[in-house]
N, C-alpha and C. Protein backbone atom coordinates (compact mmCIF):
# COMPACT_ATOMS: atom_id res chain seq x y z
N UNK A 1 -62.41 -31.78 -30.04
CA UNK A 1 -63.52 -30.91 -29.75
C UNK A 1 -62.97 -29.53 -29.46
N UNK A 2 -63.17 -28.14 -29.93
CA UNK A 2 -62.93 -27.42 -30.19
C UNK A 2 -63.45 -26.25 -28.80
N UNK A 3 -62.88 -24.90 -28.88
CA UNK A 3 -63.98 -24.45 -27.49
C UNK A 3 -65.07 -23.77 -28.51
N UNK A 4 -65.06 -23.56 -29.46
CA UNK A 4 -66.44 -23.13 -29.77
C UNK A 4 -67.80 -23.94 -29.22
N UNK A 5 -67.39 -25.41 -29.62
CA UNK A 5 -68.52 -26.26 -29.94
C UNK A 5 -68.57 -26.62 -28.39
N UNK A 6 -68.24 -26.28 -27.25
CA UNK A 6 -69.11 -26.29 -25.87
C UNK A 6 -69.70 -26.31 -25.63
N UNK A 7 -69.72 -24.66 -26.10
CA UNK A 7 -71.25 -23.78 -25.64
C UNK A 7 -72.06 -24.18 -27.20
N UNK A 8 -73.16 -24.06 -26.77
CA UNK A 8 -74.33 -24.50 -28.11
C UNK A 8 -74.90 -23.17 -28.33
N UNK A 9 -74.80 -22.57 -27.66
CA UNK A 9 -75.19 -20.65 -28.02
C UNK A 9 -74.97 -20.32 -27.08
N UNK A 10 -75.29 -18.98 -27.58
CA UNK A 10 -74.54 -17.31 -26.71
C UNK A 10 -75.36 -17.00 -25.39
N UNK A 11 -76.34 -17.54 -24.91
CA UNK A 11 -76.80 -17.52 -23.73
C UNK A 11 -76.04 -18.37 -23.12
N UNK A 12 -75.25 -19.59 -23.48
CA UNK A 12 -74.38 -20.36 -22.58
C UNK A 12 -73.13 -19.44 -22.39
N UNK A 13 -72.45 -19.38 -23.43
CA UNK A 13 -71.35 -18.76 -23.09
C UNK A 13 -71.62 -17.85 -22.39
N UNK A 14 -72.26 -16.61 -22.04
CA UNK A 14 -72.73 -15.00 -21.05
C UNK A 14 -72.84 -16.06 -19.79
N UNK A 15 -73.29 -17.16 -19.64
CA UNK A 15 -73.55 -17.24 -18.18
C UNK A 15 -71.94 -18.00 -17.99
N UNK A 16 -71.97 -18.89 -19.32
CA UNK A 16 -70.62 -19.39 -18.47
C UNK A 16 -69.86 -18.14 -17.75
N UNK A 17 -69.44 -17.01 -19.22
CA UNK A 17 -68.66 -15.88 -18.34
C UNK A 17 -69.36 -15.50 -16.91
N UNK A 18 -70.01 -14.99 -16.89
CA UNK A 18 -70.80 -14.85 -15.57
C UNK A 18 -70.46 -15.66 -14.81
N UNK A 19 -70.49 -16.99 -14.65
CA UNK A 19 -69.69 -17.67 -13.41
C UNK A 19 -68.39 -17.75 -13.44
N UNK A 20 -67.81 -17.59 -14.36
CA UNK A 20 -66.15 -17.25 -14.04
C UNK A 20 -66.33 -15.97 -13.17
N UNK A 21 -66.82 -15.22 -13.42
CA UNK A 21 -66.72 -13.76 -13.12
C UNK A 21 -67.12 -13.65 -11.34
N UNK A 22 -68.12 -14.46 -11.17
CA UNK A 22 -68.63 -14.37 -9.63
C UNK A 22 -67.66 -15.91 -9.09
N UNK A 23 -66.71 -16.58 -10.27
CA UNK A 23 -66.44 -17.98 -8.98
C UNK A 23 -64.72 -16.83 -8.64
N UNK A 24 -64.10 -16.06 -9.37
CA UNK A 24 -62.97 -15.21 -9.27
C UNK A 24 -63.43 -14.29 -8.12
N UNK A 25 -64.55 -13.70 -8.33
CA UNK A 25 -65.08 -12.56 -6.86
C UNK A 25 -64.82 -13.59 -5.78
N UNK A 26 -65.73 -14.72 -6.04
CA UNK A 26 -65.61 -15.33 -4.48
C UNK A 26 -64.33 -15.71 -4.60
N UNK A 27 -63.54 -16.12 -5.13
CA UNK A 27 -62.11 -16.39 -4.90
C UNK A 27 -61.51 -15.16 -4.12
N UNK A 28 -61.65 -14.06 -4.26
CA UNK A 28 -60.89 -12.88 -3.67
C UNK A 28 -61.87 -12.60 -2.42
N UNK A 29 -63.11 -13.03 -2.29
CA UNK A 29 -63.86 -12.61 -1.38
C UNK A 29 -62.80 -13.20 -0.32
N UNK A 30 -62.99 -14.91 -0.91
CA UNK A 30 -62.62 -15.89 0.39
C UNK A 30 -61.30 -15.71 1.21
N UNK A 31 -60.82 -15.17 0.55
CA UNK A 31 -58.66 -14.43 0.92
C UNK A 31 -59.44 -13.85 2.51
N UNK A 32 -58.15 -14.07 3.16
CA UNK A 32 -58.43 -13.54 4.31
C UNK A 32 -57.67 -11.95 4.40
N UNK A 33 -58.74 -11.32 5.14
CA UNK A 33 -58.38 -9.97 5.27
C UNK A 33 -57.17 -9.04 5.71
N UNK A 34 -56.67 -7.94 6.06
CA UNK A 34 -55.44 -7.42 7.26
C UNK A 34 -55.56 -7.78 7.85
N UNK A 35 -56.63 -8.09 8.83
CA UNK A 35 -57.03 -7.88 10.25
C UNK A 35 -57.38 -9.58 10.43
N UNK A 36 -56.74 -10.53 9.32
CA UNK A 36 -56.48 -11.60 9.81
C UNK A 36 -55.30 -12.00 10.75
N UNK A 37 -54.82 -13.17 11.70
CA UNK A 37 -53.82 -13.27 12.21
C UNK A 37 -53.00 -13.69 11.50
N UNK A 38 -53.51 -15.06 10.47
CA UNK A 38 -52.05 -15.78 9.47
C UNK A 38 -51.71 -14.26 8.86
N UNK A 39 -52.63 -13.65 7.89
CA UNK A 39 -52.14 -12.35 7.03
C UNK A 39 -50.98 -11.17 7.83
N UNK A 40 -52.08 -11.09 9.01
CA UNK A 40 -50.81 -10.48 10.26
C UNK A 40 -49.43 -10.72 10.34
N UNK A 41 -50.00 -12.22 10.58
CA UNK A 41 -48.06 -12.91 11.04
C UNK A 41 -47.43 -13.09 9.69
N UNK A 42 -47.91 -13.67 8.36
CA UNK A 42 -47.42 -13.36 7.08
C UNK A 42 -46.63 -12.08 6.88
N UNK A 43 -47.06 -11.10 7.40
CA UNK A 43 -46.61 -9.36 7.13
C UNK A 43 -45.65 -9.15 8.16
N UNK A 44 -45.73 -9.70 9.12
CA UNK A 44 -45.15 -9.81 10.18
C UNK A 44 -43.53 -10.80 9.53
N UNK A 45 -43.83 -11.58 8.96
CA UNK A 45 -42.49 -12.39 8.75
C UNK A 45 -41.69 -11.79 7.64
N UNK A 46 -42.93 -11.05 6.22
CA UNK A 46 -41.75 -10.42 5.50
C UNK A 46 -41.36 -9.30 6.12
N UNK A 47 -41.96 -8.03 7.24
CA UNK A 47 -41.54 -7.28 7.84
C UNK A 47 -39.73 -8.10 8.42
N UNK A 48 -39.95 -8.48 8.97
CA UNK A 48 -38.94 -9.35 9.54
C UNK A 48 -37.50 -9.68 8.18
N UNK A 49 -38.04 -9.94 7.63
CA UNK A 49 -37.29 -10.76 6.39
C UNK A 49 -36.45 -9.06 5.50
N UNK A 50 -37.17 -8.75 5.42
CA UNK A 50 -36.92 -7.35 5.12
C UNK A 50 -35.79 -6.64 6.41
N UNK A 51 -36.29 -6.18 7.06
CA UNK A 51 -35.41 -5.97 8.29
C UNK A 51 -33.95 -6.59 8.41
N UNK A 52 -34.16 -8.08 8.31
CA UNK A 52 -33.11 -9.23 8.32
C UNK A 52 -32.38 -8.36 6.92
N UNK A 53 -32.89 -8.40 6.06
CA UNK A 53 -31.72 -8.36 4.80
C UNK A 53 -31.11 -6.62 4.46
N UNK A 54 -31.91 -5.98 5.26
CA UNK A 54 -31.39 -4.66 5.55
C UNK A 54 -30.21 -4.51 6.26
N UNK A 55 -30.68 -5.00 7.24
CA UNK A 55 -28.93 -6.13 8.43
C UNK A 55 -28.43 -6.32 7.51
N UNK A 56 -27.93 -6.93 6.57
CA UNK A 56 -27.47 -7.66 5.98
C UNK A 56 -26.45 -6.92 5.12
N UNK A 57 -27.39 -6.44 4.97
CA UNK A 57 -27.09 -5.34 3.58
C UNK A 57 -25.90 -4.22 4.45
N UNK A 58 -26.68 -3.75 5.76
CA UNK A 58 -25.59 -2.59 6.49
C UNK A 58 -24.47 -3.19 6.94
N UNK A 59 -24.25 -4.47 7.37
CA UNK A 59 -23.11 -5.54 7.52
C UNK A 59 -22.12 -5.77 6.89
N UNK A 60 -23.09 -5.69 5.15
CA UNK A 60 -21.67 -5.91 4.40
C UNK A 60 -21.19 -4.24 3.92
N UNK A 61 -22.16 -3.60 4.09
CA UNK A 61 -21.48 -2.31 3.56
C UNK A 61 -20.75 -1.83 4.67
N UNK A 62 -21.11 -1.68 6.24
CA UNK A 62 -20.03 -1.62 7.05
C UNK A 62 -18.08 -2.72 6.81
N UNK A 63 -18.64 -3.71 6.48
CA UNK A 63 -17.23 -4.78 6.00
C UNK A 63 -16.76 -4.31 4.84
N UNK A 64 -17.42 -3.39 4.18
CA UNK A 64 -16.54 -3.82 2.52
C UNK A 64 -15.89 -1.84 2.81
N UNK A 65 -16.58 -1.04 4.04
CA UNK A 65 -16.04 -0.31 4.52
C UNK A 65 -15.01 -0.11 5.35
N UNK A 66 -14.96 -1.10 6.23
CA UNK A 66 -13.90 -1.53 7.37
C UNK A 66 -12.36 -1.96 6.01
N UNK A 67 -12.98 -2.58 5.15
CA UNK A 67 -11.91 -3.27 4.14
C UNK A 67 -11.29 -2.01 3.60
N UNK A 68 -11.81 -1.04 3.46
CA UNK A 68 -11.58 -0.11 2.22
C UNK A 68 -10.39 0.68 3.33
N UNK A 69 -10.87 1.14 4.75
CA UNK A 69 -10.12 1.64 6.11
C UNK A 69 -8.58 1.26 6.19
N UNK A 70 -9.09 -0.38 6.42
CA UNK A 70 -7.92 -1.13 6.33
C UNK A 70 -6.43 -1.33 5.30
N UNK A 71 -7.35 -0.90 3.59
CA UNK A 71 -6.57 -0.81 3.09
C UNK A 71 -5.66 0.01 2.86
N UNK A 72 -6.60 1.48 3.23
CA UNK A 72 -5.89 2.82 3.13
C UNK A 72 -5.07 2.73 4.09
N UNK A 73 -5.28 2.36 5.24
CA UNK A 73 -4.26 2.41 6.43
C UNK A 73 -3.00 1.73 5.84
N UNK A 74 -3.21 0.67 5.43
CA UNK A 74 -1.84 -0.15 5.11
C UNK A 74 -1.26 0.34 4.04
N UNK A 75 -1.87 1.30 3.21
CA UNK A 75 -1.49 1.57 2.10
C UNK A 75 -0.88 3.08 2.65
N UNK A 76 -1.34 4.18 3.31
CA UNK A 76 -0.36 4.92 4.12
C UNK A 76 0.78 4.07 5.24
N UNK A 77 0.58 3.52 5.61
CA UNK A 77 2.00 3.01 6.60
C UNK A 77 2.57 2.18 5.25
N UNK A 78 2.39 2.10 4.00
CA UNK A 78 3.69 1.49 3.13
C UNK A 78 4.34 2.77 2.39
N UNK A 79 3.22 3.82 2.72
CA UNK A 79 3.87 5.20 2.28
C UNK A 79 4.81 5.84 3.50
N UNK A 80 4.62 5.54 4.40
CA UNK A 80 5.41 6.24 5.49
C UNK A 80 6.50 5.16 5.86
N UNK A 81 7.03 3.51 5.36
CA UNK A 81 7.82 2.96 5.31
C UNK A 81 8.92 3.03 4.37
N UNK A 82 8.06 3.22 2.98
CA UNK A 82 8.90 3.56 1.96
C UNK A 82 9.73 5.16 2.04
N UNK A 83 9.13 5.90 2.73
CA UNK A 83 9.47 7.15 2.73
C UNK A 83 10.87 7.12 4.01
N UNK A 84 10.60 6.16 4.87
CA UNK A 84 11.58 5.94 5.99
C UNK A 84 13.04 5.19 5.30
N UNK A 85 12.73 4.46 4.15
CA UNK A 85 13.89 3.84 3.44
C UNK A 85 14.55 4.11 2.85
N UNK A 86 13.79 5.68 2.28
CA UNK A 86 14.77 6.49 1.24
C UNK A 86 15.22 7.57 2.41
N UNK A 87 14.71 8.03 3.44
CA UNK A 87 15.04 8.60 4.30
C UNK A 87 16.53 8.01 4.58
N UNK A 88 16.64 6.73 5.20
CA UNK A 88 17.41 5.78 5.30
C UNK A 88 18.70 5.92 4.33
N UNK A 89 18.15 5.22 3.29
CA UNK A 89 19.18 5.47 2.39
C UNK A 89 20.02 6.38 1.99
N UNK A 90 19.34 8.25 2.14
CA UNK A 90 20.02 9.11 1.53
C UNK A 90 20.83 8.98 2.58
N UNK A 91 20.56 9.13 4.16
CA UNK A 91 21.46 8.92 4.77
C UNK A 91 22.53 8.42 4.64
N UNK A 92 22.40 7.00 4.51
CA UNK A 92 23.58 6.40 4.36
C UNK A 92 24.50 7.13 3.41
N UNK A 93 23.89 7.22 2.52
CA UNK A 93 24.56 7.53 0.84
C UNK A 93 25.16 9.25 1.49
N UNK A 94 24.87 9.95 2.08
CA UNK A 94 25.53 11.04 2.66
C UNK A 94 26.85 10.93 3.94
N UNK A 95 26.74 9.67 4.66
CA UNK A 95 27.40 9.33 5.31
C UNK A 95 28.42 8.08 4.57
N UNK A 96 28.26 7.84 3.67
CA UNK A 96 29.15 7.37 2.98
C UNK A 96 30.33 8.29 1.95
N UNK A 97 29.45 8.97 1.76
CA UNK A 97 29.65 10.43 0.88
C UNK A 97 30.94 11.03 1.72
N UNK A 98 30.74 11.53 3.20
CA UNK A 98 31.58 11.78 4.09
C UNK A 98 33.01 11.18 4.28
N UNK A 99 32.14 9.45 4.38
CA UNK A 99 33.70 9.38 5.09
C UNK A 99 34.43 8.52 3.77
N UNK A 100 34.12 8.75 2.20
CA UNK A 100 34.71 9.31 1.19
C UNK A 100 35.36 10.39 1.44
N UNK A 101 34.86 11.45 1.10
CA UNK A 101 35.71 12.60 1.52
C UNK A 101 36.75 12.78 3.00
N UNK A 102 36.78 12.46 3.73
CA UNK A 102 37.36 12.06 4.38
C UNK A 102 38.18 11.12 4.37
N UNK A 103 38.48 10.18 4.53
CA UNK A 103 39.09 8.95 3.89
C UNK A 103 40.30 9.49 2.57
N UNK A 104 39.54 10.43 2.01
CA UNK A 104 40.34 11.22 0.54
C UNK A 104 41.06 12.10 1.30
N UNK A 105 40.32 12.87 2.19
CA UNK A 105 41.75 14.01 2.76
C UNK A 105 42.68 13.24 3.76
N UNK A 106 42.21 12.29 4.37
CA UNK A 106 42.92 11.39 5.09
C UNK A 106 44.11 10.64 4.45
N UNK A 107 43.74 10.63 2.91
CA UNK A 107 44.99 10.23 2.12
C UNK A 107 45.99 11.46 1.65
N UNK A 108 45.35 12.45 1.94
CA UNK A 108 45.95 13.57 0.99
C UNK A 108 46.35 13.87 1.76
N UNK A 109 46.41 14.09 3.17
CA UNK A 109 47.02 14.56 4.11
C UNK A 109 48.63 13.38 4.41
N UNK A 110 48.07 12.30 4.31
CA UNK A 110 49.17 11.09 4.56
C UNK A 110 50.41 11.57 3.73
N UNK A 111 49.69 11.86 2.50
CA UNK A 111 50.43 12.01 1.09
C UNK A 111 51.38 12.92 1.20
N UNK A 112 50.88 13.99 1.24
CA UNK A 112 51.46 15.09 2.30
C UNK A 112 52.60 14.84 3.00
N UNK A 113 52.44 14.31 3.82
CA UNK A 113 53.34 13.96 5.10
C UNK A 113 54.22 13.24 4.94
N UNK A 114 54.00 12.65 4.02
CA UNK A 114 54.97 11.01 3.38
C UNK A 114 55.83 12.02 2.64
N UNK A 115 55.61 13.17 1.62
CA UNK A 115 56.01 13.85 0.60
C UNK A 115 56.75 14.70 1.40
N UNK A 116 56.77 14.90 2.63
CA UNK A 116 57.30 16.42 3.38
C UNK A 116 58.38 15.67 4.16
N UNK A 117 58.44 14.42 4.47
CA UNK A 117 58.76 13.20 5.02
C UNK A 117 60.31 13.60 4.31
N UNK A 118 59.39 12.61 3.01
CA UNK A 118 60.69 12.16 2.04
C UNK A 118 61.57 13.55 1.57
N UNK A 119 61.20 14.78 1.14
CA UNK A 119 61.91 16.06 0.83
C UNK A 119 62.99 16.10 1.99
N UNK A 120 61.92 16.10 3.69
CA UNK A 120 62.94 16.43 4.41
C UNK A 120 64.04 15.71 4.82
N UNK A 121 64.12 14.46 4.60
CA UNK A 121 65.49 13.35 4.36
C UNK A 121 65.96 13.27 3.13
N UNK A 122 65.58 13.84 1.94
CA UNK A 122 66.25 14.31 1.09
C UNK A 122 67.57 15.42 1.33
N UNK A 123 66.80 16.06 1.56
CA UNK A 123 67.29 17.86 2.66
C UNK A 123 68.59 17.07 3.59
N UNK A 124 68.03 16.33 4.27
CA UNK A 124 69.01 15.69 5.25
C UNK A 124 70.21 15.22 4.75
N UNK A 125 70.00 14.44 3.38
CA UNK A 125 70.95 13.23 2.81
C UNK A 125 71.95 14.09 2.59
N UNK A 126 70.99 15.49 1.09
CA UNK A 126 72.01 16.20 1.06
C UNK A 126 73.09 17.08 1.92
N UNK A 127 72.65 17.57 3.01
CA UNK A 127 73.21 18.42 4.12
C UNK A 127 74.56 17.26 4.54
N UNK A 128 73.72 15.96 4.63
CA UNK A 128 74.35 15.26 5.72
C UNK A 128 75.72 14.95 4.15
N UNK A 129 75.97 14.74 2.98
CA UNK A 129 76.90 14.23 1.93
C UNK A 129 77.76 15.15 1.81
N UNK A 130 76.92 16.87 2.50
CA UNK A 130 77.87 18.23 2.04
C UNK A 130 78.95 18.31 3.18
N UNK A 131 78.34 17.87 3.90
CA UNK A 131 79.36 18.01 5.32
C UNK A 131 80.32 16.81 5.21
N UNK A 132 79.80 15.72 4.61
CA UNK A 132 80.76 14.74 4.66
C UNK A 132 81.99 15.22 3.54
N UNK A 133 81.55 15.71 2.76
CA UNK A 133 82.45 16.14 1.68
C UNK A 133 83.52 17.01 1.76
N UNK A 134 82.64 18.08 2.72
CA UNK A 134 83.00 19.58 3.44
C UNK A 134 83.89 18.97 4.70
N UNK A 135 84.15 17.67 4.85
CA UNK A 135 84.62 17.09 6.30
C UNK A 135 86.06 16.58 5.26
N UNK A 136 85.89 15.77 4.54
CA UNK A 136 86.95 15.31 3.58
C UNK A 136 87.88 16.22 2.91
N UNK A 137 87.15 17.64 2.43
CA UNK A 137 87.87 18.59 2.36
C UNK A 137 89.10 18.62 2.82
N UNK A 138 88.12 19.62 3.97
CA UNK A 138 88.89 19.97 5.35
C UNK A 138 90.32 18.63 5.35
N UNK A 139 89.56 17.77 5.54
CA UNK A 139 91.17 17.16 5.96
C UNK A 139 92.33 16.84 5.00
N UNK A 140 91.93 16.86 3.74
CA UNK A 140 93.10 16.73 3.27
C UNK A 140 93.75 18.20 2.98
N UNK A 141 93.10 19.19 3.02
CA UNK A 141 93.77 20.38 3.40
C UNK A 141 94.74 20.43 4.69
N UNK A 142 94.62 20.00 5.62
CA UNK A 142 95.13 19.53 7.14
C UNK A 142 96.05 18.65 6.65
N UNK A 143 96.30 17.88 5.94
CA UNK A 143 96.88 16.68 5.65
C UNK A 143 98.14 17.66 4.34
N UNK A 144 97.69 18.38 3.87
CA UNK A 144 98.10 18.70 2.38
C UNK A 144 99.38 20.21 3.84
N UNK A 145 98.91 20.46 4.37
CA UNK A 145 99.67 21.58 5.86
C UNK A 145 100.50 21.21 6.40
C-alpha cells in the first residue's frame, strides 16, 4: 500500500497536514520553558560542564607550558655544561701545552748542562794529559842533566 492511496482525496491529506502541523506546535508548546527548574538545572549542568572543560583545557595548556619551561631550562643548563667542558678542556689542553714546553726546556736546559758537563771534562782530560806529558817532559830533561 502506497502513501498516495491513504488519503482518498485532498481534503484528507490538508487536514492530515494540519494535524501534523498543530500535533509539532503542541510538541514545542509542551517543552518546558527557561524559567523551568529541570531546564534551569539542565543549563546549570552544561554551564558547569563547560566551565569543567575550560579547567581542563587551562590545565593542560598550563602543563604542556610548564613542559616547554622545563625543557628550555634543561636545554640551557646542557648549554652552560657543555660550554663548562670545553672551558675545561681548553684548559687542560693549555696546561698540557705548558708543561710540554716546559718539560722541552727542561730537557734543553739538561742538554745543555750535560753538553757543558762533558766539554768541560773534555777541557779537563786534555789540560790534565798536557801536564802529564808536560810532567814527563820535564823529567827526562832532569834525567837527560
Amino acid at each position: 500500500m502506497s502513501a498516495r492511496n491513504r488519503f482518498d482525496d485532498f481534503a484528507d491529506r490538508l487536514a492530515a497536514a494540519a494535524a501534523a502541523k498543530k500535533a509539532a506546535l503542541e510538541k514545542f508548546k509542551s517543552q518546558p520553558g527557561l524559567d523551568d527548574p529541570a531546564v534551569q538545572e539542565r543549563i546549570a549542568q552544561q554551564k558547569a560542564a563547560d566551565e569543567a572543560r575550560a579547567a581542563r583545557q587551562a590545565e593542560r595548556k598550563a602543563a604542556r607550558e610548564a613542559e616547554a619551561a622545563r625543557l628550555e631550562a634543561e636545554r640551557q643548563a646542557r648549554i652552560v655544561r657543555e660550554r663548562a667542558e670545553q672551558e675545561e678542556k681548553a684548559r687542560a689542553a693549555r696546561e698540557a701545552e705548558w708543561r710540554a714546553r716546559t718539560a722541552q726546556a727542561d730537557m734543553t736546559a739538561r742538554a745543555a748542562t750535560r753538553a757543558a758537563e762533558k766539554k768541560a771534562r773534555a777541557i779537563a782530560m786534555v789540560t790534565e794529559q798536557k801536564a802529564l806529558q808536560e810532567a814527563r817532559a820535564a823529567a827526562r830533561k832532569a834525567r837527560q842533566r
